[in-house]
N, C-alpha and C. Protein backbone atom coordinates (compact mmCIF):
# COMPACT_ATOMS: atom_id res chain seq x y z
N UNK A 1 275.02 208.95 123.35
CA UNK A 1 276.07 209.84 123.63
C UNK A 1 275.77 211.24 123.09
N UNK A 2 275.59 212.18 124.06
CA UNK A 2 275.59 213.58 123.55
C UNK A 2 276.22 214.30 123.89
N UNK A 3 276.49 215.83 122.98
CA UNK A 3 277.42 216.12 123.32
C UNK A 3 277.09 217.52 123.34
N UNK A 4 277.64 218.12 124.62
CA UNK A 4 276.98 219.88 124.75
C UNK A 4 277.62 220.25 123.61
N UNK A 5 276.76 221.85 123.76
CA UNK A 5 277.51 222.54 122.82
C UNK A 5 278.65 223.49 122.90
N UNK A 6 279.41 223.20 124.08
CA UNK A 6 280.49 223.72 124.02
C UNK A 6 281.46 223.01 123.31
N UNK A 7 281.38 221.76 123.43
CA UNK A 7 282.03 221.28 122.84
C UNK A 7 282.13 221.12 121.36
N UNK A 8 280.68 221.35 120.73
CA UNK A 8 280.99 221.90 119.02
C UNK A 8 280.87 223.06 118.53
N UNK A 9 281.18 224.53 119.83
CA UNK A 9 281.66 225.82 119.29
C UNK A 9 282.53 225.68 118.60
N UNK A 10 284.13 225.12 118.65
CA UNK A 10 285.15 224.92 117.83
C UNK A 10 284.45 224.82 116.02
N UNK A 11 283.87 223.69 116.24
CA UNK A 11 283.24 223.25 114.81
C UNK A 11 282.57 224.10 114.13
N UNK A 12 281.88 224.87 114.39
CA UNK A 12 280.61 225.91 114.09
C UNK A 12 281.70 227.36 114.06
N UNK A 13 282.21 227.80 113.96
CA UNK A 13 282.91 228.46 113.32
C UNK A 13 282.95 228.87 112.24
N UNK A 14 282.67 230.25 111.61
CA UNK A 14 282.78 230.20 110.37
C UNK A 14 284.10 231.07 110.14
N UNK A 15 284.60 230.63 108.75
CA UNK A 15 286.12 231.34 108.51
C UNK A 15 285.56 232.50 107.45
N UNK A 16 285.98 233.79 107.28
CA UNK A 16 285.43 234.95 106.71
C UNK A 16 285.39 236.05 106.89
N UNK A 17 285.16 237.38 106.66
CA UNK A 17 285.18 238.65 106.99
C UNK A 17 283.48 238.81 107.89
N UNK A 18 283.70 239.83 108.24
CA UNK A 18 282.50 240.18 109.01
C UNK A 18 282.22 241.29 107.77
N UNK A 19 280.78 241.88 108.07
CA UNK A 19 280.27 242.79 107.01
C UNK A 19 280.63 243.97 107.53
N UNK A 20 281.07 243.93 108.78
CA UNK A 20 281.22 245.23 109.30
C UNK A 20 282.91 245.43 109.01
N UNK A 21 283.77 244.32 109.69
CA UNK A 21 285.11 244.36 108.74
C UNK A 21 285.11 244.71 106.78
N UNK A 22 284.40 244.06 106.46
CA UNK A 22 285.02 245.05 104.91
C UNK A 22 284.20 245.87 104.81
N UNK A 23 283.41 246.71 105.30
CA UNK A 23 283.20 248.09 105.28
C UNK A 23 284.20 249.22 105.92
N UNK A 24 284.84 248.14 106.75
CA UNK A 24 285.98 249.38 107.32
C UNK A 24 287.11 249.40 106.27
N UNK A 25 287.60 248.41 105.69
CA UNK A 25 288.34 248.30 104.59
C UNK A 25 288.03 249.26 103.25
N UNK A 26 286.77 249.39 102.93
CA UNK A 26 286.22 249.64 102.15
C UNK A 26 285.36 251.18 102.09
N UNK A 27 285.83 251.95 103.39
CA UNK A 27 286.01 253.33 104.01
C UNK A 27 287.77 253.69 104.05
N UNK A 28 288.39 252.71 104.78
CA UNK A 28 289.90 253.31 104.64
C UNK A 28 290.55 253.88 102.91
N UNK A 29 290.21 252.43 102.42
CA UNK A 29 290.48 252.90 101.27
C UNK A 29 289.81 254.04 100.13
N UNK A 30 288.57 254.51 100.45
CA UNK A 30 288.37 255.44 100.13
C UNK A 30 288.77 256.68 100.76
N UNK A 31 289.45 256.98 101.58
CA UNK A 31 289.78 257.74 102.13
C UNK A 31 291.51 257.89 101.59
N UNK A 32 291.81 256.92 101.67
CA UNK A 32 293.79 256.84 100.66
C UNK A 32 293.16 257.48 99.38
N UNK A 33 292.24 256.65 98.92
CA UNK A 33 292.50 257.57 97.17
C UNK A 33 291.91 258.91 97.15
N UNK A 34 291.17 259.70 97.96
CA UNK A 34 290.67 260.86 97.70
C UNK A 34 291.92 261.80 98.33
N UNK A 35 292.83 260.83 99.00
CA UNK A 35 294.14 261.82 99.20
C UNK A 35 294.70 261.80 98.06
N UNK A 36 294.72 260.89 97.65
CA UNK A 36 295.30 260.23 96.20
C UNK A 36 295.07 261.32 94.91
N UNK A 37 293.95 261.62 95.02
CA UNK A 37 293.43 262.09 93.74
C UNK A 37 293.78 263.48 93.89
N UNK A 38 293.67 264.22 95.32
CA UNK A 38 294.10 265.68 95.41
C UNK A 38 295.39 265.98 95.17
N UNK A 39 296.56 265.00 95.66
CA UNK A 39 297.49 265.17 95.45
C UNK A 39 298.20 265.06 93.93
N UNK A 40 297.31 263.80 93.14
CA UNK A 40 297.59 264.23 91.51
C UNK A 40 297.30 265.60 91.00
N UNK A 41 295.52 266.04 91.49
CA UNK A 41 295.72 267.13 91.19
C UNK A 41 296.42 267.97 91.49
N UNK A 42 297.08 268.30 92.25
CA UNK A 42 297.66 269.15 92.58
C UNK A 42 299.36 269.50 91.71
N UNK A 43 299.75 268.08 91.61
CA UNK A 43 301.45 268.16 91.20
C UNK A 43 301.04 268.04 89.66
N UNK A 44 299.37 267.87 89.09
CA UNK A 44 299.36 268.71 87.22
C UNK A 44 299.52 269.83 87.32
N UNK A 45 298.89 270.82 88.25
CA UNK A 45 298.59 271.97 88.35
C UNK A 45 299.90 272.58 88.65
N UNK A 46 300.86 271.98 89.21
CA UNK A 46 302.38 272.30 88.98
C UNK A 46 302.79 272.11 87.92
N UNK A 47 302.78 270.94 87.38
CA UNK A 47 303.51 270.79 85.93
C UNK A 47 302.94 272.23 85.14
N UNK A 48 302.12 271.93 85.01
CA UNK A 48 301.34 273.58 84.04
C UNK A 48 301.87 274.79 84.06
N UNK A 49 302.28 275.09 85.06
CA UNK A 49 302.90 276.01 85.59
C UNK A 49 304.54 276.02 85.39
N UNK A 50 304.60 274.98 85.66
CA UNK A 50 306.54 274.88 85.25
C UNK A 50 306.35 275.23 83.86
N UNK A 51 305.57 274.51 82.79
CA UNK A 51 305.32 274.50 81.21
C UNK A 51 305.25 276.08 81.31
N UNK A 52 304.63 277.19 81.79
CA UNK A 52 304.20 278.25 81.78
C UNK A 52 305.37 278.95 81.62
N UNK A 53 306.43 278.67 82.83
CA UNK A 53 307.56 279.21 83.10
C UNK A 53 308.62 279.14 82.19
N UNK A 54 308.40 278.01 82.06
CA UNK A 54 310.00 277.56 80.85
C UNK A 54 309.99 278.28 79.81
N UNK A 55 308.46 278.58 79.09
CA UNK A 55 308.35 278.50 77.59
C UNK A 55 308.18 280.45 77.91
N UNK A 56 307.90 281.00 78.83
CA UNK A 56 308.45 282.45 79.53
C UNK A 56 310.04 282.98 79.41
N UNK A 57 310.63 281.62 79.63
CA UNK A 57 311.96 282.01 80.10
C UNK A 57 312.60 281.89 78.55
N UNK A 58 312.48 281.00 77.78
CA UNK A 58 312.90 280.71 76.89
C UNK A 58 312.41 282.20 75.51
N UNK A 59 311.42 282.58 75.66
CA UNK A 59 310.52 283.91 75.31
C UNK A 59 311.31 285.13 75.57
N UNK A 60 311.64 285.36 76.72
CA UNK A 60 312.40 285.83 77.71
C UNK A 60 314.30 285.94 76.68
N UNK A 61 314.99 284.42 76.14
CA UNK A 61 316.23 284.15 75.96
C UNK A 61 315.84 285.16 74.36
N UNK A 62 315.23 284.76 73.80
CA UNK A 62 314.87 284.70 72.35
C UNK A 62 314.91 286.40 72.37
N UNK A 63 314.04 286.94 73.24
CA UNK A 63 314.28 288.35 72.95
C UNK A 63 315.58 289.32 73.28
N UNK A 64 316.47 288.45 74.44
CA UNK A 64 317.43 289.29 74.72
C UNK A 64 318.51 288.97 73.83
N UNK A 65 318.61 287.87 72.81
CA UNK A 65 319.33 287.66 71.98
C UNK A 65 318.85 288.82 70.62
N UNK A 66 317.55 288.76 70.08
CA UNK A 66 317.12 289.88 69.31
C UNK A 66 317.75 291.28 69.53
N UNK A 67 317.83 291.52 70.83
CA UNK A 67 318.27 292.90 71.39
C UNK A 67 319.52 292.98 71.67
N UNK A 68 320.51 292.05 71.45
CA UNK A 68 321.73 292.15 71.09
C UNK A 68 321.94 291.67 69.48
N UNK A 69 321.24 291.43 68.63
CA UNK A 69 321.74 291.24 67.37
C UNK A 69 321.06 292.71 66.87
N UNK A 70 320.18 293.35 66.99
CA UNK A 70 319.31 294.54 66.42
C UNK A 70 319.47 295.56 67.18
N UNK A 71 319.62 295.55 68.59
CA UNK A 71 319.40 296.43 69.31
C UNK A 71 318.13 297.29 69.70
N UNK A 72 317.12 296.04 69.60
CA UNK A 72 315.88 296.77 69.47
C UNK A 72 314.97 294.73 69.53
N UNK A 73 313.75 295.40 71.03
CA UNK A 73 312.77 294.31 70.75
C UNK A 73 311.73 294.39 70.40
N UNK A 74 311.66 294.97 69.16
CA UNK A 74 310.56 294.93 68.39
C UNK A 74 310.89 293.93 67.14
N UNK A 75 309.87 293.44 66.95
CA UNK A 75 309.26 292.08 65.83
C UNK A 75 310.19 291.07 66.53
N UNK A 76 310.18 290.87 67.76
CA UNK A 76 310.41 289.65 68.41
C UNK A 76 309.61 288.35 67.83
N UNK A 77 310.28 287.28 67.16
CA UNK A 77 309.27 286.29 66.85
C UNK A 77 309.54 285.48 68.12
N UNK A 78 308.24 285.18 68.14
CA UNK A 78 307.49 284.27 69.88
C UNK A 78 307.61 282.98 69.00
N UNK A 79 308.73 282.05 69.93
CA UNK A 79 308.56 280.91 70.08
C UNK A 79 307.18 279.84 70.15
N UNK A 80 307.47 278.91 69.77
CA UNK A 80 305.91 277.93 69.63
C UNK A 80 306.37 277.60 71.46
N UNK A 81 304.79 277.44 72.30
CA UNK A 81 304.94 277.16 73.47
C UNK A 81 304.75 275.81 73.71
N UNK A 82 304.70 275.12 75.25
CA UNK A 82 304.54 273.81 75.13
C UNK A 82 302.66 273.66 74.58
N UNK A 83 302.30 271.86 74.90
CA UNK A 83 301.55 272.05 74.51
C UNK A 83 300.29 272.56 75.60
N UNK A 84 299.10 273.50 75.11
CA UNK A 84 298.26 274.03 75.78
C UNK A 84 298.50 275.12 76.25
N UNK A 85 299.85 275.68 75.81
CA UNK A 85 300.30 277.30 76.42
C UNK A 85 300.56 277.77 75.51
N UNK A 86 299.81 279.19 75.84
CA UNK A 86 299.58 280.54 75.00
C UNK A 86 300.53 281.28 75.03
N UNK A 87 301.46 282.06 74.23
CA UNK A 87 302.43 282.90 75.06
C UNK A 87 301.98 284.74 73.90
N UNK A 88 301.92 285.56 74.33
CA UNK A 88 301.99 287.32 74.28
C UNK A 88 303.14 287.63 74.12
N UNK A 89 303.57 288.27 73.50
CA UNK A 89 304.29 289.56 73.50
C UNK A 89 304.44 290.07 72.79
N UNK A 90 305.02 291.51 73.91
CA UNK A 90 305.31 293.03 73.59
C UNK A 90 305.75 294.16 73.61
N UNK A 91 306.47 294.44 72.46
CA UNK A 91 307.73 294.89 72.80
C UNK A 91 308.22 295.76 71.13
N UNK A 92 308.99 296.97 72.25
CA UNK A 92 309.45 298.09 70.93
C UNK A 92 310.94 298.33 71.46
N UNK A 93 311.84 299.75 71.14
CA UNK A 93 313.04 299.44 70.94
C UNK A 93 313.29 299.39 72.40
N UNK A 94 313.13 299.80 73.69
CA UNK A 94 313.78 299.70 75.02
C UNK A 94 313.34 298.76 75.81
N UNK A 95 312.02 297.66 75.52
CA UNK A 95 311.39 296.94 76.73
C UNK A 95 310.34 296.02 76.23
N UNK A 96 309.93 295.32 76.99
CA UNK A 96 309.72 294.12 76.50
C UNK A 96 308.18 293.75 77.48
N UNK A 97 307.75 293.11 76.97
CA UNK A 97 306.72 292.33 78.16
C UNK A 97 305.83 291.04 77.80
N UNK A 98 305.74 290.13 78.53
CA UNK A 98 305.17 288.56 77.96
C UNK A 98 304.74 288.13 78.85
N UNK A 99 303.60 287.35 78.24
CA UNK A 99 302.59 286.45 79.24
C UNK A 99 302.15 285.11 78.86
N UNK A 100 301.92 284.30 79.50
CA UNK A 100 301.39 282.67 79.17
C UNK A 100 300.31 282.20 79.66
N UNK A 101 299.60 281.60 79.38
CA UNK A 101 298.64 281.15 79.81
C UNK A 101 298.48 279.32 79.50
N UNK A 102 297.65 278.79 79.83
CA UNK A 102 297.68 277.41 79.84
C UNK A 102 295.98 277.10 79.95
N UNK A 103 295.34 276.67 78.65
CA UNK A 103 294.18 275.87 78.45
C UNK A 103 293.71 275.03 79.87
N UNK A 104 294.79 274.57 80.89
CA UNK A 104 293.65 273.66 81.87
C UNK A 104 293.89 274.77 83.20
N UNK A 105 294.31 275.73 82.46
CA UNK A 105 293.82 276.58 83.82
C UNK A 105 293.35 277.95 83.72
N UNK A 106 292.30 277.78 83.61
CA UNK A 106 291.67 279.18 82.96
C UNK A 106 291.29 280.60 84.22
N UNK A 107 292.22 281.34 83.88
CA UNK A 107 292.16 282.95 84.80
C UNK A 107 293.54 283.03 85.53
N UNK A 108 294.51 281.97 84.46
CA UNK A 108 295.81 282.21 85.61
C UNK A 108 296.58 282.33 84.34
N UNK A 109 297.49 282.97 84.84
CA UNK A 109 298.42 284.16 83.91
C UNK A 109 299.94 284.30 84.48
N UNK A 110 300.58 283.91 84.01
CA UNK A 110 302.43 284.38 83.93
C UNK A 110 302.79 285.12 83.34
N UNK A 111 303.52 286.34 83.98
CA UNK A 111 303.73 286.89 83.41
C UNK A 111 305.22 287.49 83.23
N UNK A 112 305.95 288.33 82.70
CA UNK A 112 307.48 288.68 82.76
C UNK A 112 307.55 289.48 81.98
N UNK A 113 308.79 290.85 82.46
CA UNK A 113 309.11 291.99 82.01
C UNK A 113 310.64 291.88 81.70
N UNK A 114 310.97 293.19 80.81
CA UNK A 114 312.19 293.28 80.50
C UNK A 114 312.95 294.04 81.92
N UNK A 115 314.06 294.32 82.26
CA UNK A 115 314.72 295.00 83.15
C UNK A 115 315.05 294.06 84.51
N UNK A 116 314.58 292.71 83.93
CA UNK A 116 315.18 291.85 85.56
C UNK A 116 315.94 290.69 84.90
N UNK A 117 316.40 290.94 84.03
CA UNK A 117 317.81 289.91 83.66
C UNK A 117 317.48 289.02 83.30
N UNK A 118 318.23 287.96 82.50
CA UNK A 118 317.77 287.23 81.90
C UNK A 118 317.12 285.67 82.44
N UNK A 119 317.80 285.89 84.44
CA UNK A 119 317.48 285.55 85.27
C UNK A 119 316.14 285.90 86.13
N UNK A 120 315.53 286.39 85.37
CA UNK A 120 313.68 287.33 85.92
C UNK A 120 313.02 285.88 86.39
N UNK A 121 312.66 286.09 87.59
CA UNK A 121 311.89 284.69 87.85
C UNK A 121 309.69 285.17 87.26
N UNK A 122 309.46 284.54 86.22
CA UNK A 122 307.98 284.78 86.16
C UNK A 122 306.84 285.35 87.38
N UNK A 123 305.85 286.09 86.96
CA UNK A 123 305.27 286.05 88.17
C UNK A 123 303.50 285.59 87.20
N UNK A 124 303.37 284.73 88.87
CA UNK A 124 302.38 284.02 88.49
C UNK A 124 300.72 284.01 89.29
N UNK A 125 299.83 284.40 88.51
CA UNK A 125 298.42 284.69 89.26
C UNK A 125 297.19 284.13 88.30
C-alpha cells in the first residue's frame, strides 16, 4: 500500500515563522522605537525649557516684589534655579534683565526684561 504524496502534504507541514516573516517583525519594530526615541527626545527638550521658564518667571516675581519693597532692582537676590539651570541677572534702580540657561542644552538661552509685566512671556533661542 502506497501512498502519493499528496496525500502526506498535510503531515509534512511545518508549524513556525518563516525567516523572512520575523525579519519583517523585526524591521517594523525598529521603526516604532526610532519614532519612539525622537519623540522622548523631543518632550525632554520641552521639559528643559518649561524648567527655563518657570525659574525666569519666578526671577521675574522676586524682583518685582524687591521693587515694590525698595523701589529699586538693584541687589536683586536670584533665586536657586531648577536642577541644571543657570539663571543671570541685571539690574539697577529702573530695569531689570535675566537669562537661563540649562546644562543639556548648550547655545540656548531664555531670556526676559523688565517693562512687560509680571505676565512677560520668556523669549527663547
Amino acid at each position: 500500500m502506497r501512498t502519493s504524496l499528496r496525500a502526506r502534504a498535510p503531515e509534512a507541514r511545518r508549524n513556525g515563522f518563516t525567516i523572512i516573516e520575523l525579519l519583517a517583525v523585526v524591521v517594523i519594530i525598529a521603526v516604532l522605537a526610532s519614532i519612539a526615541i525622537t519623540k522622548f527626545g523631543d518632550s525632554k527638550r520641552r521639559a528643559y525649557i518649561a524648567a527655563m521658564k518657570s525659574d525666569l518667571h519666578n526671577l521675574g516675581m522676586t524682583a518685582e516684589s524687591k521693587f515694590a519693597a525698595d523701589n529699586s532692582y538693584a541687589a536683586v537676590e536670584v533665586p536657586r534655579g531648577s536642577a541644571g539651570v543657570t539663571l543671570t541677572f541685571t539690574g539697577d534702580a529702573t530695569k531689570w534683565a535675566a537669562s537661563a540657561t540649562h546644562e543639556a542644552l548648550p547655545g540656548f538661552e531664555c531670556t526676559i526684561r523688565s517693562g512687560g509685566g509680571i505676565d512677560a512671556e520668556p523669549i527663547c533661542r
